[in-house]
C-alpha atoms as a PDB file:
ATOM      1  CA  UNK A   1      96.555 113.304  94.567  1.00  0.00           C
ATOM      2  CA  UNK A   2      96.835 111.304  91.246  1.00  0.00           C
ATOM      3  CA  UNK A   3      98.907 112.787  88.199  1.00  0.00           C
ATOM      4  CA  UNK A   4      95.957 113.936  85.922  1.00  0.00           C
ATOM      5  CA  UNK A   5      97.126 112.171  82.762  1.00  0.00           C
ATOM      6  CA  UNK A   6      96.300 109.071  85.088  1.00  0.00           C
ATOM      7  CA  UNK A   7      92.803 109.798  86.013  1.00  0.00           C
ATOM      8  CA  UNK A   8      90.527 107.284  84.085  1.00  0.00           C
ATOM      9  CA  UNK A   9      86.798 107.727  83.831  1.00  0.00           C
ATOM     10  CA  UNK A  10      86.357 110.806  85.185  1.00  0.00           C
ATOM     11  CA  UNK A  11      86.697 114.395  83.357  1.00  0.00           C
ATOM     12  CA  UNK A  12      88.431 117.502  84.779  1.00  0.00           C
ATOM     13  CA  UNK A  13      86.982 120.756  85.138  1.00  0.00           C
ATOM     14  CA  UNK A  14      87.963 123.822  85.997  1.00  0.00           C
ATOM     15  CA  UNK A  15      85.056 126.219  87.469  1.00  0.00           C
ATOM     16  CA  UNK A  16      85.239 129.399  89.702  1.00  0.00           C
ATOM     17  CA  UNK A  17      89.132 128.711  89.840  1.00  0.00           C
ATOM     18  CA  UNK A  18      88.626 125.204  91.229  1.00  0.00           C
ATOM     19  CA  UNK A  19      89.328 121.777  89.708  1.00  0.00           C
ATOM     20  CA  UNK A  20      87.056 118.867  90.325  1.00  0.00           C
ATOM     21  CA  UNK A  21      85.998 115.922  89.228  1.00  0.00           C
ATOM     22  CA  UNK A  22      83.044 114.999  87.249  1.00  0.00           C
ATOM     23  CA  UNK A  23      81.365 111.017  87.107  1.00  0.00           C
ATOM     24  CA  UNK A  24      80.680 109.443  84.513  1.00  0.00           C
ATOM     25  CA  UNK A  25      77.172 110.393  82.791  1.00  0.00           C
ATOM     26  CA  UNK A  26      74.800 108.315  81.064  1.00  0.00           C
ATOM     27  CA  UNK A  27      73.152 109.553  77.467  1.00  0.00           C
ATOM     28  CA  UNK A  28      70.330 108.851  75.585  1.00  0.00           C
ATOM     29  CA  UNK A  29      70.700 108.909  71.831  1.00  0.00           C
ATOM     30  CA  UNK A  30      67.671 110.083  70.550  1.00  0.00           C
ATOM     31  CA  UNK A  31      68.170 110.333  67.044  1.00  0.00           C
ATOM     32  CA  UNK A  32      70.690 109.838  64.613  1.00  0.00           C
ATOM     33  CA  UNK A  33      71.048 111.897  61.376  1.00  0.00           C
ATOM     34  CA  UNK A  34      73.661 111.919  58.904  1.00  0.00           C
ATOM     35  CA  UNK A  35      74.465 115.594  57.834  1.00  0.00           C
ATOM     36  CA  UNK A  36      77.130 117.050  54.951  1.00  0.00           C
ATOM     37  CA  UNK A  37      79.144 120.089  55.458  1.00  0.00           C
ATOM     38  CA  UNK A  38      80.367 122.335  53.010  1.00  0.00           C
ATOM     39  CA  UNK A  39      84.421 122.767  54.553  1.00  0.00           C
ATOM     40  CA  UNK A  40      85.012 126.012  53.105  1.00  0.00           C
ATOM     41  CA  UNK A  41      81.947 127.912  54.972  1.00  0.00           C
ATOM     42  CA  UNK A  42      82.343 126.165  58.357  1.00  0.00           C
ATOM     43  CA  UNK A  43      84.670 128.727  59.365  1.00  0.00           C
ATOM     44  CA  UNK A  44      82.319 132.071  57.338  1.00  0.00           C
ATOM     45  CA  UNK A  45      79.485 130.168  60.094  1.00  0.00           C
ATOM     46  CA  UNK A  46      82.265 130.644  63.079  1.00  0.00           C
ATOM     47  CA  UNK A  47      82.897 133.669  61.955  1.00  0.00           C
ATOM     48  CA  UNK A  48      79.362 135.097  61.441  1.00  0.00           C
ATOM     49  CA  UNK A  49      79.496 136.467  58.177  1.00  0.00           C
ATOM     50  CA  UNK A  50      76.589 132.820  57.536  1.00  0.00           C
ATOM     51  CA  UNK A  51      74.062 133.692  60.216  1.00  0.00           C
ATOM     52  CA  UNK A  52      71.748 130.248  59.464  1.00  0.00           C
ATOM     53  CA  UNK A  53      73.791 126.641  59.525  1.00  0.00           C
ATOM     54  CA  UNK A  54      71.463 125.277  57.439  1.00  0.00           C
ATOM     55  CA  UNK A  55      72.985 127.260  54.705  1.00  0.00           C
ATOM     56  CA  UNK A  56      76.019 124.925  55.493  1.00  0.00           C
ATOM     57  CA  UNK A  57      74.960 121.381  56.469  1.00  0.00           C
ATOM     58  CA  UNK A  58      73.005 119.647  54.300  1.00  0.00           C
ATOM     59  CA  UNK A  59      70.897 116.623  55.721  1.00  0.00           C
ATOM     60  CA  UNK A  60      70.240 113.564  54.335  1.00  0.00           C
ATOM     61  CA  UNK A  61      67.379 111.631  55.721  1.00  0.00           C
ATOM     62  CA  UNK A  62      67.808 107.827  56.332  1.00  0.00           C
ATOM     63  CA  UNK A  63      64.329 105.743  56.262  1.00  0.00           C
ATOM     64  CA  UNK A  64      65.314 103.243  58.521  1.00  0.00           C
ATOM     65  CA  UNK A  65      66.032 105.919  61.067  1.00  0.00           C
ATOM     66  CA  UNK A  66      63.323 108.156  60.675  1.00  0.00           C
ATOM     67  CA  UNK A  67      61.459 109.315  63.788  1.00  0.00           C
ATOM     68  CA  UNK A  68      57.928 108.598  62.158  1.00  0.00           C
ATOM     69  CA  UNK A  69      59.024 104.975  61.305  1.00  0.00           C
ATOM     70  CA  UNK A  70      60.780 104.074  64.695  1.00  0.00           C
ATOM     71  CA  UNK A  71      58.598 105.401  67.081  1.00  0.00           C
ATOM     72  CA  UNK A  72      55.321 107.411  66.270  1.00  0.00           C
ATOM     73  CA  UNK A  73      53.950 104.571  63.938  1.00  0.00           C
ATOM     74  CA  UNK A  74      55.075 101.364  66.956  1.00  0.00           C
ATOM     75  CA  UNK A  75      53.408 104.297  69.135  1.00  0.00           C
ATOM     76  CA  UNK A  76      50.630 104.262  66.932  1.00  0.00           C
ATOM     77  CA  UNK A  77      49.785 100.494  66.707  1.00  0.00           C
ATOM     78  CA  UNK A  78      50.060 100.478  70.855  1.00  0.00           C
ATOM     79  CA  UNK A  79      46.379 102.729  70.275  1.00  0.00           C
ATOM     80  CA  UNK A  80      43.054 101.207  69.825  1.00  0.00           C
ATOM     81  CA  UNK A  81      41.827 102.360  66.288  1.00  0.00           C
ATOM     82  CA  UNK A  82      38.888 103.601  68.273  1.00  0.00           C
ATOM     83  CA  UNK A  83      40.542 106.140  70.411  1.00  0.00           C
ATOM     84  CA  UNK A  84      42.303 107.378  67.147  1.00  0.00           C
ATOM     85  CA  UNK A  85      39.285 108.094  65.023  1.00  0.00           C
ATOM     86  CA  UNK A  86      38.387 110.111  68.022  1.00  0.00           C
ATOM     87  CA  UNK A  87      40.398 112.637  66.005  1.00  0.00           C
ATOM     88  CA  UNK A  88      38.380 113.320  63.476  1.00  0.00           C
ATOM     89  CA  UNK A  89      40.894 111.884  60.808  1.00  0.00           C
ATOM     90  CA  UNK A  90      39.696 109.431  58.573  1.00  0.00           C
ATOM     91  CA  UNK A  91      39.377 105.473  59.443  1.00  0.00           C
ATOM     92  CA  UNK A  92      41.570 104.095  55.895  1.00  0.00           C
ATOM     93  CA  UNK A  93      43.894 106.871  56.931  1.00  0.00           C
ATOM     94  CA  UNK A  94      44.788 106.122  60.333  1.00  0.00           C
ATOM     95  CA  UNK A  95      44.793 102.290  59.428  1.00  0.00           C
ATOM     96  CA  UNK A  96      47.496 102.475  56.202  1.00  0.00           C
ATOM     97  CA  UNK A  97      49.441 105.048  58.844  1.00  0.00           C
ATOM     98  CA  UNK A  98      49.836 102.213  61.776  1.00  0.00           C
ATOM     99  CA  UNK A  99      50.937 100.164  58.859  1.00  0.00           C
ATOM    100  CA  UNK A 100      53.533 102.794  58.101  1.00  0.00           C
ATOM    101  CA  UNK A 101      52.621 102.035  54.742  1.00  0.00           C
ATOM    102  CA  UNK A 102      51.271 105.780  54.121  1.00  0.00           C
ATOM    103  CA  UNK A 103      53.037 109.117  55.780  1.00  0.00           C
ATOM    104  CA  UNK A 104      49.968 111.138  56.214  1.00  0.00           C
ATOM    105  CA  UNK A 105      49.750 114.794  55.523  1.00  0.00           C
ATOM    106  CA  UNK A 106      52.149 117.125  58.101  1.00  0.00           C
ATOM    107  CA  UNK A 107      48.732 118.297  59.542  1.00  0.00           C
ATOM    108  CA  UNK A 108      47.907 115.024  59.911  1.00  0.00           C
ATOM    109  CA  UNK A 109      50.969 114.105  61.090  1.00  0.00           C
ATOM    110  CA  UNK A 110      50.961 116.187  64.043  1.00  0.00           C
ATOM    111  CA  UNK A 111      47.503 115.603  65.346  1.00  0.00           C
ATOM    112  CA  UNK A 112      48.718 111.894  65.646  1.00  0.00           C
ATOM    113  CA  UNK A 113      51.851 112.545  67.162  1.00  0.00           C
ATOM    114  CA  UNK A 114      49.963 115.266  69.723  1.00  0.00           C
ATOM    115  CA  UNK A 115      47.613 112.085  70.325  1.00  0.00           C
ATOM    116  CA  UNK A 116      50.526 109.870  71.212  1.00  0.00           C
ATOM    117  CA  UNK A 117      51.757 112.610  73.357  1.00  0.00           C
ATOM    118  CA  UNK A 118      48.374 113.064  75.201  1.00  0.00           C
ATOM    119  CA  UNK A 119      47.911 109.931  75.839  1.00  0.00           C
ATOM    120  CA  UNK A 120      51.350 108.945  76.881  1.00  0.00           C
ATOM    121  CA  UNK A 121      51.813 106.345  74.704  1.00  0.00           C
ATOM    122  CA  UNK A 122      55.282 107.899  72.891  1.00  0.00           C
END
């Protein structure tokens, strides 16, 4: 058997008192978001004297990554404006929200992206 500092590309575990190797495993970033953490309550979070983490991280929104923008509005413009007014939201607003020129109401919002969803499309 190999020395372990030598084992490259593969992770050790240690389950049920055995050690094993693990391959490699592919991910799929989904998202990126940028968050800010206060230091001096990370460990009051650990702790559990801060019961929510969103009293502690702070994020901040980048348009260029924002799931609307990068894949319900592309997912949007892949659906005939006909099938879309099928949803009983109005014909301007669905066409200025493929443009991603307008961010319609969160109501609105999520009947589109249940659309998308429905009609696998997303």
């Amino acid at each position: 058997m190999r020395n372990r500092s030598a084992l490259t590309r593969m992770e050790i575990f240690v389950a049920s008192e055995r050690i094993g190797l693990l391959q490699r495993r592919h991910v799929r970033i989904e998202q990126i978001k940028s968050i800010g953490k206060e230091s001096n309550s990370l460990e009051d979070v650990e702790s559990g004297l801060i019961h929510s983490e969103q009293s502690v991280y702070t994020e901040y929104p980048d348009p260029r990554r924002d799931e609307w923008q990068t894949k319900i509005v592309p997912a949007l413009k892949k659906i005939s404006l006909r099938s879309l007014v099928g949803t009983g939201l109005s014909r301007r607003m669905l066409i200025k929200a493929r443009s991603g020129k307008v961010r319609p109401h969160p109501r609105n919002q999520k009947t589109l992206v249940e659309m998308v969803t429905k009609l696998r499309v997303l």
